[in-house]
N, C-alpha and C. Protein backbone atom coordinates (compact mmCIF):
# COMPACT_ATOMS: atom_id res chain seq x y z
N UNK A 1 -24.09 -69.57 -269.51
CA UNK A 1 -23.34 -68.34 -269.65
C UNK A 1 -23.91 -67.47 -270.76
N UNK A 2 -24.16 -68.24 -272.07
CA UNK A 2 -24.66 -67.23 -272.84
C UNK A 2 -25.82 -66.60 -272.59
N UNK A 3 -27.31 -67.51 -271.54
CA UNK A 3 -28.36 -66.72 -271.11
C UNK A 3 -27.95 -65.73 -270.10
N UNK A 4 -26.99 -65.42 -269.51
CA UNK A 4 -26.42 -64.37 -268.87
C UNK A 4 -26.17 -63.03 -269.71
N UNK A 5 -25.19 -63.74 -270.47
CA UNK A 5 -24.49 -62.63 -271.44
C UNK A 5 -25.56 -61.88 -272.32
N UNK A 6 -26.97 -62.73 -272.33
CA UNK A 6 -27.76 -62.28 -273.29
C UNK A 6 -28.75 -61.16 -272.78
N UNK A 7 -29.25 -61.40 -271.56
CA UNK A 7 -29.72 -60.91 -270.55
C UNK A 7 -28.85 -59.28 -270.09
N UNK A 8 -27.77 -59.53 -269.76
CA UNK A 8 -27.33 -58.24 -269.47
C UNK A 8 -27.59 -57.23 -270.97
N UNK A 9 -26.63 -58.11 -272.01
CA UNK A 9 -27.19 -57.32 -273.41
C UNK A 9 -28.73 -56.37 -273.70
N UNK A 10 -29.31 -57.45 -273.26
CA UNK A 10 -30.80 -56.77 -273.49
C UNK A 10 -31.45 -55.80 -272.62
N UNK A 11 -30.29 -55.90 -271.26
CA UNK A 11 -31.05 -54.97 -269.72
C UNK A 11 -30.03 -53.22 -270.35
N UNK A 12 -28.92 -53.33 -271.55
CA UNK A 12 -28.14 -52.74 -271.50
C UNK A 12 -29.10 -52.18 -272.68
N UNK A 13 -29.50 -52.55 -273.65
CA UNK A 13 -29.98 -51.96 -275.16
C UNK A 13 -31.50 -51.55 -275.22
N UNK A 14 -31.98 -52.09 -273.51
CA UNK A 14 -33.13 -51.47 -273.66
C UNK A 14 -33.20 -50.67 -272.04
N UNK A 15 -32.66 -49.49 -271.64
CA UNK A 15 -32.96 -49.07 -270.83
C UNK A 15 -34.40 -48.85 -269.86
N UNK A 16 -34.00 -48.76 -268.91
CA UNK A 16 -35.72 -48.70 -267.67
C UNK A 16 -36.23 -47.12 -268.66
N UNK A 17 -37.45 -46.93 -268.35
CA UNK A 17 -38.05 -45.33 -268.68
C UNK A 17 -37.51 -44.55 -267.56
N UNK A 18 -37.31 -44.85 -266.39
CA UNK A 18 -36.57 -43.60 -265.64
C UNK A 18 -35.00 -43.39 -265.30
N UNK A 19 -34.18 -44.58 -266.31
CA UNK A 19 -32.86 -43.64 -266.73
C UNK A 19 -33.25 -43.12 -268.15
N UNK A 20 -33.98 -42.99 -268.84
CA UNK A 20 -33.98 -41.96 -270.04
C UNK A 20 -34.31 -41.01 -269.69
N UNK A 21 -34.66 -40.73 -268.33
CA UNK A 21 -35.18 -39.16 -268.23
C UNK A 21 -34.05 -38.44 -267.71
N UNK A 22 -34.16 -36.80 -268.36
CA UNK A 22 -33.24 -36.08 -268.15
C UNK A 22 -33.20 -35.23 -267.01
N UNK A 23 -31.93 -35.03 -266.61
CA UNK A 23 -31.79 -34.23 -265.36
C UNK A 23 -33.11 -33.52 -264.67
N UNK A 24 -33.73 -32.51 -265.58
CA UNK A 24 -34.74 -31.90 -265.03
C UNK A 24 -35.82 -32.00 -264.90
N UNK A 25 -36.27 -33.94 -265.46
CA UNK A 25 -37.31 -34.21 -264.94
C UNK A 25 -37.21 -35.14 -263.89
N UNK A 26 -36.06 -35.69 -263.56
CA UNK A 26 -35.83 -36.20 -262.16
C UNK A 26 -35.61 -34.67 -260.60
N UNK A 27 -34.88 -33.73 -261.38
CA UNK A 27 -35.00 -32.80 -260.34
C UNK A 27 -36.85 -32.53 -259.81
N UNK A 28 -37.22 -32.46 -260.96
CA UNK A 28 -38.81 -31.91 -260.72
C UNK A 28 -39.63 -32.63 -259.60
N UNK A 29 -38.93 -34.33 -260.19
CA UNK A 29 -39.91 -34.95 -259.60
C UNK A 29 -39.64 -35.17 -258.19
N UNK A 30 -38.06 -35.10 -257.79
CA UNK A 30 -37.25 -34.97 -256.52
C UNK A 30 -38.22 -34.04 -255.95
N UNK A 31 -38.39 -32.55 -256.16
CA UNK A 31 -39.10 -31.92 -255.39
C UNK A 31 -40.37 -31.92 -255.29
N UNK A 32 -40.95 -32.33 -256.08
CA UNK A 32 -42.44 -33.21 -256.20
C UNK A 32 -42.22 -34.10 -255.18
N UNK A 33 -42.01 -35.05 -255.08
CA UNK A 33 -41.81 -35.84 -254.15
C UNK A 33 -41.68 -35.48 -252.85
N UNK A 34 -40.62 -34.59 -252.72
CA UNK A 34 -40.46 -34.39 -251.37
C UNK A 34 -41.32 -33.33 -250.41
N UNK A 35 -42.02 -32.46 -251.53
CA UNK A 35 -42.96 -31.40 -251.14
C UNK A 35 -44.24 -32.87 -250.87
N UNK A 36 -44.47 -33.41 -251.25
CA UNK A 36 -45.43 -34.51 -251.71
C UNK A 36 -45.20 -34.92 -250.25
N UNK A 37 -44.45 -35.82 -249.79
CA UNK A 37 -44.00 -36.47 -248.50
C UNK A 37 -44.28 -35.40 -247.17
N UNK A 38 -43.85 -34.09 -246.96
CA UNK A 38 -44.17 -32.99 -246.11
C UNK A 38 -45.62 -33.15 -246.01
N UNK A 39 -46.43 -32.61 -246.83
CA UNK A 39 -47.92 -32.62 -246.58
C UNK A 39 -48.64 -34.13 -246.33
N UNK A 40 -48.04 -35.12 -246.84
CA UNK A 40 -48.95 -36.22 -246.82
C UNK A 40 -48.73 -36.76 -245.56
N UNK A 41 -47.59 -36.32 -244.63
CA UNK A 41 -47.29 -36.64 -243.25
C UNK A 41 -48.11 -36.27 -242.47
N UNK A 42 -47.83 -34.73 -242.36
CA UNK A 42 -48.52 -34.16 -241.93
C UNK A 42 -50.64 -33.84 -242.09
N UNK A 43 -50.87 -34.41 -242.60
CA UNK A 43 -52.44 -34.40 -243.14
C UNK A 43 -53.34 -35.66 -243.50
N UNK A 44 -53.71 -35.80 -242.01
CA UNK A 44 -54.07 -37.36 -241.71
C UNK A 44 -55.31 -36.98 -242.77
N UNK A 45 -56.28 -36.12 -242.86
CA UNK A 45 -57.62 -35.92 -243.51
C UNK A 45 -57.41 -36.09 -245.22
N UNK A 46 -56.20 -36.24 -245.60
CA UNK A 46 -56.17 -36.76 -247.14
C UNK A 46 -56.89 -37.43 -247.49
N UNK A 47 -57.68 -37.97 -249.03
CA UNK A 47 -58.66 -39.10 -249.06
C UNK A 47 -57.50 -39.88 -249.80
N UNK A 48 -58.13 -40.94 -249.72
CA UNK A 48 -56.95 -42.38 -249.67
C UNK A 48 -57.12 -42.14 -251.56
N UNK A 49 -57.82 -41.50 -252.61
CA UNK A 49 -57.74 -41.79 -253.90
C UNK A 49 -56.65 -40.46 -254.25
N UNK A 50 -57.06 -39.59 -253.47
CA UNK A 50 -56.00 -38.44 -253.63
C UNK A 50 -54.66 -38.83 -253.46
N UNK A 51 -54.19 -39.76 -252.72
CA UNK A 51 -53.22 -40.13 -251.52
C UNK A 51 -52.65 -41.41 -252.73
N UNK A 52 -53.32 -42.26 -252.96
CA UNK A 52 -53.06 -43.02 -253.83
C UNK A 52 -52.72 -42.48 -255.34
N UNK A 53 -53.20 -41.43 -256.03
CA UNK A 53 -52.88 -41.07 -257.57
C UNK A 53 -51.35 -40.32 -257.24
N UNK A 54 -51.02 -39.93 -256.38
CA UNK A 54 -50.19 -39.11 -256.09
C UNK A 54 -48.70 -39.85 -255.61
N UNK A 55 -48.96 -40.75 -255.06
CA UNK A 55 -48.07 -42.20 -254.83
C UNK A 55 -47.56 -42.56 -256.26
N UNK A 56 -48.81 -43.11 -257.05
CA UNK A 56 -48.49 -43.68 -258.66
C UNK A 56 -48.23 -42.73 -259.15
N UNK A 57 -48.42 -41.74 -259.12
CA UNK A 57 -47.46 -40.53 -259.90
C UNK A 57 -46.02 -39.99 -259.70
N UNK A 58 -45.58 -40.21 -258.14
CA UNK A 58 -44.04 -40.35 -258.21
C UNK A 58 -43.79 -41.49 -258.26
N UNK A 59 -44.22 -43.31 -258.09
CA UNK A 59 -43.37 -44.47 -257.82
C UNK A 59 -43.21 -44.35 -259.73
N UNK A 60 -44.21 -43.39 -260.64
CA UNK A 60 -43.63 -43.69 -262.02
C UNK A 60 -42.56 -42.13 -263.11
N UNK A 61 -41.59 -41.93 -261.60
CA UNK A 61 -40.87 -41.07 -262.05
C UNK A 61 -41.24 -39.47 -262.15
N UNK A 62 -42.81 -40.08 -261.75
CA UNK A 62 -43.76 -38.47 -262.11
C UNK A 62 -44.26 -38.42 -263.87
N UNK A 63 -44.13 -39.37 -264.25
CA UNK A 63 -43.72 -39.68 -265.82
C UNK A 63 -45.81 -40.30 -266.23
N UNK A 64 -46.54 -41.13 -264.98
CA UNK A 64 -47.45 -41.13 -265.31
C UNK A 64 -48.46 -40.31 -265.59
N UNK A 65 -49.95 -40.41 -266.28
CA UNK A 65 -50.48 -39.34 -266.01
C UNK A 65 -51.77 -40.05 -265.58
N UNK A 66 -51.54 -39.52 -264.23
CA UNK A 66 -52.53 -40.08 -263.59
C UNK A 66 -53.53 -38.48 -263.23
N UNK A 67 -54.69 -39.15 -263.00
CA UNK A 67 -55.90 -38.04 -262.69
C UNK A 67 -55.95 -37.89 -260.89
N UNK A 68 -55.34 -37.31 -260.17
CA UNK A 68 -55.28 -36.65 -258.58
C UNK A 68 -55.95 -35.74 -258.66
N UNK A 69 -57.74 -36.35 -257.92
CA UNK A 69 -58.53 -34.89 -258.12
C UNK A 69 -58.54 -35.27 -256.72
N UNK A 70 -58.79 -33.91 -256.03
CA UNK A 70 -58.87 -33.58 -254.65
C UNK A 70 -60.51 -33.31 -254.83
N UNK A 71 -60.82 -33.91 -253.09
CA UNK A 71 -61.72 -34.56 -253.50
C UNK A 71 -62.52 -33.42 -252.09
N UNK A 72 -61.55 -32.96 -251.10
CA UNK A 72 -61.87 -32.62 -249.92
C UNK A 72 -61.22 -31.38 -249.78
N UNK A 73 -61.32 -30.52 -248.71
CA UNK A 73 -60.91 -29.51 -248.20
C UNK A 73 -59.48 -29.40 -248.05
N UNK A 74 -59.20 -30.62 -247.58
CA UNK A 74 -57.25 -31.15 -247.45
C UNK A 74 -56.74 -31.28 -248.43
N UNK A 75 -57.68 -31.89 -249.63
CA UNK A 75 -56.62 -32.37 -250.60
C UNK A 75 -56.73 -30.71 -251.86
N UNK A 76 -57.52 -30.25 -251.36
CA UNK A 76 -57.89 -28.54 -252.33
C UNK A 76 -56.14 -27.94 -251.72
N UNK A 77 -56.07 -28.15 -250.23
CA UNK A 77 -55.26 -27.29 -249.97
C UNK A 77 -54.05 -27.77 -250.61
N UNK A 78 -53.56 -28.68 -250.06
CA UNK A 78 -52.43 -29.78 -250.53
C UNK A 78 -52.09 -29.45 -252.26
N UNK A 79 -53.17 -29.82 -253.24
CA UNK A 79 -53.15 -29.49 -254.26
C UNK A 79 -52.23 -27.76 -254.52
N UNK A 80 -52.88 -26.89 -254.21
CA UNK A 80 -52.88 -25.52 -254.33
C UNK A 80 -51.18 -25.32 -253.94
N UNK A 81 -50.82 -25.87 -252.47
CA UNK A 81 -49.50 -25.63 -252.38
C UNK A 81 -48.27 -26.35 -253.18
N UNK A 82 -48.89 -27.32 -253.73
CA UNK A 82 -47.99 -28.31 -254.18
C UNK A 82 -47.62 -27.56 -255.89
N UNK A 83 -49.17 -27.10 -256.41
CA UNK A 83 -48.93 -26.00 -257.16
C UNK A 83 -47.90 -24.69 -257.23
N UNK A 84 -48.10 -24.43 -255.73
CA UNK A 84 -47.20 -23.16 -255.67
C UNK A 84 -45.98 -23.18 -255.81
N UNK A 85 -45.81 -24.39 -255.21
CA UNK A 85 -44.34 -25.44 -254.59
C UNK A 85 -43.59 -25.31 -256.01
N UNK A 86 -44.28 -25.60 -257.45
CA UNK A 86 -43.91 -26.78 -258.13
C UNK A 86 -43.99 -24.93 -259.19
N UNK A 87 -44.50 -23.96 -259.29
CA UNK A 87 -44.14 -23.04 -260.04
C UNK A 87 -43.21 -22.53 -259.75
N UNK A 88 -43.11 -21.97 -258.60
CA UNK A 88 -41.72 -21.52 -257.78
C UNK A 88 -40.77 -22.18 -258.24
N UNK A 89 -40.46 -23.27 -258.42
CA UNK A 89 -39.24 -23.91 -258.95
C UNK A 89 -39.48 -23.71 -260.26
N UNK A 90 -40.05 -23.44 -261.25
CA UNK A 90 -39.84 -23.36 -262.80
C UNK A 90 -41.12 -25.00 -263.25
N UNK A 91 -41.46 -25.72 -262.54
CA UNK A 91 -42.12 -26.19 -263.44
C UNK A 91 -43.29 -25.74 -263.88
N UNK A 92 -43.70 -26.07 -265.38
CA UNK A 92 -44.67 -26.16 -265.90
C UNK A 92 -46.17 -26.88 -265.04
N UNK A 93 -47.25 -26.32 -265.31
CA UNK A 93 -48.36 -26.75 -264.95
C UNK A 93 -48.43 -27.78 -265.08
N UNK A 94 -48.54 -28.28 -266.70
CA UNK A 94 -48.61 -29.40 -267.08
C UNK A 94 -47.78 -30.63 -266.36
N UNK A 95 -46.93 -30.65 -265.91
CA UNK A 95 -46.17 -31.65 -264.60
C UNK A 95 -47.15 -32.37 -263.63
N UNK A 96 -47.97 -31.15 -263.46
CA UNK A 96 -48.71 -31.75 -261.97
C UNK A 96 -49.91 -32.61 -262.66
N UNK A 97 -50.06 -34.05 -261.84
CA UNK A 97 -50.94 -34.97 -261.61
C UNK A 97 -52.35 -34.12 -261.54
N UNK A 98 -52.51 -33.08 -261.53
CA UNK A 98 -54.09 -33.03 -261.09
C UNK A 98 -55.01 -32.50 -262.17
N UNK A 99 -56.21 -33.58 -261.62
CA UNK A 99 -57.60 -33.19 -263.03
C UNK A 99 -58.20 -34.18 -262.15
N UNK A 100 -59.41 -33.57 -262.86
CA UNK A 100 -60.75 -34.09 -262.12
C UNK A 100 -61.55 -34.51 -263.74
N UNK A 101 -61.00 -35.02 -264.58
CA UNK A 101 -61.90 -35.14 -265.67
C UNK A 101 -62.49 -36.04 -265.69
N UNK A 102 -62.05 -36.99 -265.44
CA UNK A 102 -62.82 -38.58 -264.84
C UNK A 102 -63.90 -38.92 -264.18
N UNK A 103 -63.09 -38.28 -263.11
CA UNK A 103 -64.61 -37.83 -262.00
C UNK A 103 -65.48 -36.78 -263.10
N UNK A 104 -65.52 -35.91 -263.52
CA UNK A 104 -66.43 -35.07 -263.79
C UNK A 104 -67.42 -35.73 -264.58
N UNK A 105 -66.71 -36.04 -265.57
CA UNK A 105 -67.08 -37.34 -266.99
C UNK A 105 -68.76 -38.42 -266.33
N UNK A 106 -67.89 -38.86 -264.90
CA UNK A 106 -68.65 -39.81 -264.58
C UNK A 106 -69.90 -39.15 -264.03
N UNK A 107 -69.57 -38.07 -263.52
CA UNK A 107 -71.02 -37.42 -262.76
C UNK A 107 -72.02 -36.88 -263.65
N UNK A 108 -72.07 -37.21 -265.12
CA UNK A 108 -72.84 -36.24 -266.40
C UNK A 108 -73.17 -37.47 -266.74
C-alpha cells in the first residue's frame, strides 16, 4: 500500500510535460496537428523523413524541436501551407518544426 501511495504522490508532484502546457500551446498544436493529418492523407509523395519529423513533433505536444526539412516538391508545398495554416491562426514562426540546418551542415 505504501508503494502505491508513494507512486501516485510522485505521478502527482511531478507532472507529464504536456499537462504543464498552457491552453495555447495545446490549441496550436491541435491545429498543427490536424492541418498536419489533412495533407499527410492526402499526399502519398511525402518523403518518409519529412513524414517522420513531423509525427515526433506532434506525438511531443509540438513541444520538440525537431529539424522537418522538406526535402521534395510535396513536402515544399505541405511546408508552405502548413505555414500559412499556422500564421492565420496567430502562431508564431518559431512553432513550426521546419529547418534544414542539419541537412545543410552535413552537405559543407
Amino acid at each position: 500500500m505504501k508503494k502505491v501511495f508513494f507512486g501516485l504522490a510522485l505521478q502527482l508532484a511531478c507532472p507529464s510535460p504536456l499537462a504543464a502546457l498552457d491552453a495555447w500551446s495545446l490549441e496550436k498544436c491541435s491545429i498543427y496537428a490536424k492541418a498536419w493529418r489533412s495533407y499527410d492523407a492526402g499526399l502519398p509523395d511525402l518523403s518518409t523523413g519529412f513524414r517522420a519529423s513531423n509525427e515526433t513533433f506532434i506525438a511531443a505536444g509540438c513541444q520538440a524541436r525537431t529539424s522537418a526539412c522538406p526535402s521534395n516538391d510535396a513536402d515544399h508545398e505541405v511546408a508552405d501551407q502548413l505555414n500559412w495554416i499556422m500564421v492565420i491562426e496567430g502562431a508564431p514562426g518559431s512553432f513550426l518544426p521546419f529547418s534544414c540546418r542539419r541537412h545543410s551542415l552535413a552537405a559543407h
